[in-house]
C-alpha atoms as a PDB file:
ATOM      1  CA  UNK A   1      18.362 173.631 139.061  1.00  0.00           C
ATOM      2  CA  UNK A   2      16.308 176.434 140.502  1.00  0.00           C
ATOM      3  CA  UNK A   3      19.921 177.980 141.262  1.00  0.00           C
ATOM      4  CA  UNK A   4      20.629 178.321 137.248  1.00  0.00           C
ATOM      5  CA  UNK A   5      17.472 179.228 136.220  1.00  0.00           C
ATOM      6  CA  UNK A   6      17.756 181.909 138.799  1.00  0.00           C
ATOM      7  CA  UNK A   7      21.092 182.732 137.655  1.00  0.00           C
ATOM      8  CA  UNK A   8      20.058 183.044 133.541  1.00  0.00           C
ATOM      9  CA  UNK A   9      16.836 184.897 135.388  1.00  0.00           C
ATOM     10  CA  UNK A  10      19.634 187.508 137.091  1.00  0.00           C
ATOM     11  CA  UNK A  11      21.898 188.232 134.039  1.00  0.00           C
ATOM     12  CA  UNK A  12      19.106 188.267 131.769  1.00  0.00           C
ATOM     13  CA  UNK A  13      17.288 191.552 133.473  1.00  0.00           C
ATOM     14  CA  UNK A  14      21.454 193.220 134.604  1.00  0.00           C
ATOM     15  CA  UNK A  15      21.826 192.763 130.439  1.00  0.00           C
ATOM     16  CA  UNK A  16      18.228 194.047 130.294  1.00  0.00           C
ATOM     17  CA  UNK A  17      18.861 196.965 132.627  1.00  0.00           C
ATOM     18  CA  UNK A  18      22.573 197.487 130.468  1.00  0.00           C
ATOM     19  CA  UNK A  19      21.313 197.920 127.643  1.00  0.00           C
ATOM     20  CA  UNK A  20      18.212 200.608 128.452  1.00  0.00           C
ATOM     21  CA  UNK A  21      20.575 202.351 130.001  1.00  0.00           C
ATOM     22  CA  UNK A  22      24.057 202.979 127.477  1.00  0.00           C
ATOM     23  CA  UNK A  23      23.467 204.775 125.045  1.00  0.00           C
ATOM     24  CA  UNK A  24      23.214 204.762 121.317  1.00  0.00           C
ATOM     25  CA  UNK A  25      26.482 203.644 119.496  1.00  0.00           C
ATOM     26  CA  UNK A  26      29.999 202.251 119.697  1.00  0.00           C
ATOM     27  CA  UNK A  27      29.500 201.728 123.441  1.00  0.00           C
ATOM     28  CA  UNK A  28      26.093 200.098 122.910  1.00  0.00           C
ATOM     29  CA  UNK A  29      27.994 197.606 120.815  1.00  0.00           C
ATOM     30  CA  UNK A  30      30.337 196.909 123.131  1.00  0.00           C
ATOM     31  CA  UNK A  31      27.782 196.370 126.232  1.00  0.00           C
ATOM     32  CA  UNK A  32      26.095 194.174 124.031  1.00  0.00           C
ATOM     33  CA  UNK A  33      28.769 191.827 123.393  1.00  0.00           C
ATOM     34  CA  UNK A  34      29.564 192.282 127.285  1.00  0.00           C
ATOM     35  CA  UNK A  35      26.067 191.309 128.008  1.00  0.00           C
ATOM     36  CA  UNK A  36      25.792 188.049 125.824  1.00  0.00           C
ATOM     37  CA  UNK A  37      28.880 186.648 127.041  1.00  0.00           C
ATOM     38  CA  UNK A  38      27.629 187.012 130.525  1.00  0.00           C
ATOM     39  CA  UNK A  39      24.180 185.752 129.361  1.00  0.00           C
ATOM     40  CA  UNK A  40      26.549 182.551 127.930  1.00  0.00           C
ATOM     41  CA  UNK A  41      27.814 181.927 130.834  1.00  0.00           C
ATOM     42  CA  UNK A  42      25.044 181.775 132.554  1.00  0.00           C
ATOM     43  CA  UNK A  43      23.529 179.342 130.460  1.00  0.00           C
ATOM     44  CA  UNK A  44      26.753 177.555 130.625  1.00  0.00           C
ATOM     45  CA  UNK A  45      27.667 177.635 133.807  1.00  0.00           C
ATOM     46  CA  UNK A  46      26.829 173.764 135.172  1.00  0.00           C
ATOM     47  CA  UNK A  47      28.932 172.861 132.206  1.00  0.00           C
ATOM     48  CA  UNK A  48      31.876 174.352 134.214  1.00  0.00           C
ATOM     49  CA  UNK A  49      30.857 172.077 137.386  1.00  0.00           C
ATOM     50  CA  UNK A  50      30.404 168.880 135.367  1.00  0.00           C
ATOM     51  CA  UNK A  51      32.385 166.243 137.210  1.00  0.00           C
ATOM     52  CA  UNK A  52      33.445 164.083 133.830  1.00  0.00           C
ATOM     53  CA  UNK A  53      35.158 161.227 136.227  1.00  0.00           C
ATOM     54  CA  UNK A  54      31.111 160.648 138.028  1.00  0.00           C
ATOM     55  CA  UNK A  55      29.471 160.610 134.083  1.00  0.00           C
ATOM     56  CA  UNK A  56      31.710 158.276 133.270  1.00  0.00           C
ATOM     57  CA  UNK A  57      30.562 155.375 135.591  1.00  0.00           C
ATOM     58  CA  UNK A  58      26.484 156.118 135.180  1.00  0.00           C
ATOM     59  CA  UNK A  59      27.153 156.322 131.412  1.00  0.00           C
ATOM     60  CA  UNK A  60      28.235 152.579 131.330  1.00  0.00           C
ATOM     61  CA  UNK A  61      25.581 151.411 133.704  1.00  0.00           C
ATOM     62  CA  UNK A  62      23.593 153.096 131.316  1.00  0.00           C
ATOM     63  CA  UNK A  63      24.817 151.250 128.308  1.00  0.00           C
ATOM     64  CA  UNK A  64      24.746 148.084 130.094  1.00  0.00           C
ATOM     65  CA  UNK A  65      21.025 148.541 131.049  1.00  0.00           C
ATOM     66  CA  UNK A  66      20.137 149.428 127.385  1.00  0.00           C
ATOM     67  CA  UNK A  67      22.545 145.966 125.973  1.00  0.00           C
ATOM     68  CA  UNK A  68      20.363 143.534 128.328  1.00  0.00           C
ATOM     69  CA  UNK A  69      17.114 145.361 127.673  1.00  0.00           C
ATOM     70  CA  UNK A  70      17.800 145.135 123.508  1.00  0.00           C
ATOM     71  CA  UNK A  71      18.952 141.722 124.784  1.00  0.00           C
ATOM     72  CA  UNK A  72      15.490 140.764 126.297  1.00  0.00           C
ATOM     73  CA  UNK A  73      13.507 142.404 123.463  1.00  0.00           C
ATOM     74  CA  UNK A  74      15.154 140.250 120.577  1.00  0.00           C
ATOM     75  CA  UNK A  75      14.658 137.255 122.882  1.00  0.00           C
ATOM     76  CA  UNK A  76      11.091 138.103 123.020  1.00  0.00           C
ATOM     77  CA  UNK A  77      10.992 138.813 119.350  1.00  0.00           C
ATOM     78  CA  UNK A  78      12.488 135.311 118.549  1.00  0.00           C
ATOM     79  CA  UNK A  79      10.126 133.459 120.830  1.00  0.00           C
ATOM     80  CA  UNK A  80       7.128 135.100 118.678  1.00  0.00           C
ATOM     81  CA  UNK A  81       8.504 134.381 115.871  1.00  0.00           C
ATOM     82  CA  UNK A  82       8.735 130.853 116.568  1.00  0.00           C
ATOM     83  CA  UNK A  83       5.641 130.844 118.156  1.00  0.00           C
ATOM     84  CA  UNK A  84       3.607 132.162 115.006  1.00  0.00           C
ATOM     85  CA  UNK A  85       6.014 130.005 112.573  1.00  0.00           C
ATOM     86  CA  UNK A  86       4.923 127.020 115.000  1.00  0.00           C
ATOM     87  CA  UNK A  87       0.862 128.074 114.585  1.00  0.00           C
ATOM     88  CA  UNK A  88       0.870 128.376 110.929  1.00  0.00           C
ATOM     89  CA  UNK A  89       2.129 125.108 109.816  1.00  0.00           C
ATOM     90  CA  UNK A  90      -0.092 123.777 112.680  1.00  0.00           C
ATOM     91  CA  UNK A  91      -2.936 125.513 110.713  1.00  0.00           C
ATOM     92  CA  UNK A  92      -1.849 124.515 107.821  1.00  0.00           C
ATOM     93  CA  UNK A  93      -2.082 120.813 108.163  1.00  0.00           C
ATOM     94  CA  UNK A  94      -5.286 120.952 109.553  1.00  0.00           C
ATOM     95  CA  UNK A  95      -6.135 122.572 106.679  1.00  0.00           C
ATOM     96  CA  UNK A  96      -3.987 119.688 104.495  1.00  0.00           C
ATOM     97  CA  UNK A  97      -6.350 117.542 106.224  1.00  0.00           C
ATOM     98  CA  UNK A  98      -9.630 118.929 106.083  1.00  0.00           C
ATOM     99  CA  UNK A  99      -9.057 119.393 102.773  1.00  0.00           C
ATOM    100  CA  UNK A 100      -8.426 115.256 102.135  1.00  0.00           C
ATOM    101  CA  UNK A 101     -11.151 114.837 104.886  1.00  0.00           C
ATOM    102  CA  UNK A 102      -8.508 113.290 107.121  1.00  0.00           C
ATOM    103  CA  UNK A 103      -9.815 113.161 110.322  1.00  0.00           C
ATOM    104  CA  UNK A 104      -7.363 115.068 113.021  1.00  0.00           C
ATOM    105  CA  UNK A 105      -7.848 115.902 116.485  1.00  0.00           C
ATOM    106  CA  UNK A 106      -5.124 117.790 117.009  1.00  0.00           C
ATOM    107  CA  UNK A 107      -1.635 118.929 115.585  1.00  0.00           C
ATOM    108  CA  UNK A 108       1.779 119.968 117.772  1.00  0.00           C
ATOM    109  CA  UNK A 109       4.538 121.004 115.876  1.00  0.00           C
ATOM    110  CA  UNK A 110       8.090 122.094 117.159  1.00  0.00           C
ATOM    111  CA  UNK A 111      10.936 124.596 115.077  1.00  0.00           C
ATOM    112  CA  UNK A 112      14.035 124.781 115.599  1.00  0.00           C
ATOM    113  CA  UNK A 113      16.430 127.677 115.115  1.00  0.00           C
ATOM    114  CA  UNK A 114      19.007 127.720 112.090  1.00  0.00           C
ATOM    115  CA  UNK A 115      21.718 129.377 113.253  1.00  0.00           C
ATOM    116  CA  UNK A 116      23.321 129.927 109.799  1.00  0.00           C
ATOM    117  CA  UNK A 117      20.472 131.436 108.340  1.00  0.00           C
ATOM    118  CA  UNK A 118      18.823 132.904 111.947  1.00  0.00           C
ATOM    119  CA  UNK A 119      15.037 131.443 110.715  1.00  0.00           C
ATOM    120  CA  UNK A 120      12.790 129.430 112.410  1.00  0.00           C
ATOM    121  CA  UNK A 121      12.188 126.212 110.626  1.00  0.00           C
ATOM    122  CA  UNK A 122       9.493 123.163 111.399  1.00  0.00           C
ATOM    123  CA  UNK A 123      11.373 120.078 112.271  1.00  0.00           C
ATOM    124  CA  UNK A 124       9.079 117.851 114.057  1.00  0.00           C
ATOM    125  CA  UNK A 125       5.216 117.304 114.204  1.00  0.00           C
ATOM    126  CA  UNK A 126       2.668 115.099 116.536  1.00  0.00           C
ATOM    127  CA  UNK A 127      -0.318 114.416 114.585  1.00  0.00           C
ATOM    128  CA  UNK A 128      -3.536 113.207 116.893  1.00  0.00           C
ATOM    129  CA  UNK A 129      -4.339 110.819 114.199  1.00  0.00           C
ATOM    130  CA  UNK A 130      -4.362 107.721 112.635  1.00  0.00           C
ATOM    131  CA  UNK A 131      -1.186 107.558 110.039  1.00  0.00           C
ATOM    132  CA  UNK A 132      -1.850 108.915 106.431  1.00  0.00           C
ATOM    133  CA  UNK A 133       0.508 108.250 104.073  1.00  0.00           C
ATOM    134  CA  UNK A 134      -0.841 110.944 101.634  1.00  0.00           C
ATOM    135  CA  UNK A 135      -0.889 113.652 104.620  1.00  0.00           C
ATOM    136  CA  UNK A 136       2.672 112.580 105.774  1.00  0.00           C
ATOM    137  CA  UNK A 137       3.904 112.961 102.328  1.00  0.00           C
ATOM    138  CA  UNK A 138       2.632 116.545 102.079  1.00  0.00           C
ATOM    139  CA  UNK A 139       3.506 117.182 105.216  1.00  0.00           C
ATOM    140  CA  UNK A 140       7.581 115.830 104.381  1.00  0.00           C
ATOM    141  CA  UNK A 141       7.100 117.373 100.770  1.00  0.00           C
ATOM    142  CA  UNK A 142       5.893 121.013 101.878  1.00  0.00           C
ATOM    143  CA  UNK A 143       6.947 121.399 105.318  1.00  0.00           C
ATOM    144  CA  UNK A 144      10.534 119.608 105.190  1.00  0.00           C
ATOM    145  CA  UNK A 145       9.432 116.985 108.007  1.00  0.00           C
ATOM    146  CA  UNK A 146      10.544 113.950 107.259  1.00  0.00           C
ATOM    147  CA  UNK A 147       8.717 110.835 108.633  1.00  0.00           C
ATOM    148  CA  UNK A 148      11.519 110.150 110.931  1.00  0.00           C
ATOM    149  CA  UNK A 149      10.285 113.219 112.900  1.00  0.00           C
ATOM    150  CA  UNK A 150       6.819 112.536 112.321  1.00  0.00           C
ATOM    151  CA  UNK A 151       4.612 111.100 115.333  1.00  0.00           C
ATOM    152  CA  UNK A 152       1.371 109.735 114.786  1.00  0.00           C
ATOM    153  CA  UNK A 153      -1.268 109.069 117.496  1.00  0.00           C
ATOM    154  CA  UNK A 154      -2.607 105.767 115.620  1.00  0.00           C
ATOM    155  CA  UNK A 155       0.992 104.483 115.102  1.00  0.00           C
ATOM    156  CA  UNK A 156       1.137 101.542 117.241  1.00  0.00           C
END
């Protein structure tokens, strides 16, 4: 690295020096040109010793890194998704409840992935409480659970 930049350094003050000294006209022209082609190639000169056959292999490694790490993040990204569609219809029959004055000690609710429509859905619920017909209905009606995958603490 400090090799180019001393190189661009180099062919930047010859061009420099060039130029102060031609003089005014159609040679001036001409050294210019001279001197920004040599200024190109300086810039451009690691280009030349670019191995293409060594990129290839790090490129790939590369791409494979960045497939598993998009891989992970999406994971991640499900499992919070699921995680906050699991807490809010948690919340929201304890809410159900508190609003019928149902007493509930707790609530534990599991979704389940649609693959079809890639959502999170609630399929099956633990309520820490005597059975309530009205809050399993609402539960079935608004949340899709049906009382097959209902568990109540009280049930015997």
């Amino acid at each position: 690295m400090s090799g180019w930049i001393a190189g661009i350094t180099a062919a930047s003050l010859l061009a420099a020096a060039a130029l102060a000294l031609t003089p005014p006209g159609r040679v001036r022209q001409v050294t210019r040109l001279a001197c920004g082609l040599m200024c190109a190639l300086a810039v451009a000169g690691p280009l030349a010793r670019l191995d293409i056959g060594a990129l290839a292999p790090g490129l790939a490694a590369y791409e494979q890194r960045a497939r598993l790490i998009t891989g992970q993040a999406e994971e991640e990204a499900k499992m919070l998704d699921r995680t906050y569609i699991e807490e809010r219809c948690e919340a929201y029959i304890l809410a159900k409840a508190a609003d019928a004055a149902i007493a509930v000690d707790g609530v534990s609710l599991s979704a389940r992935w649609d693959e079809k429509d890639h959502v999170w859905y609630p399929w099956s619920v633990t309520v820490q409480a005597p059975y309530n017909s009205a809050l399993a209905a609402s539960i079935e009606a608004e949340l899709g659970i049906p009382a097959s995958r209902q568990e109540w603490s009280g049930d015997g």
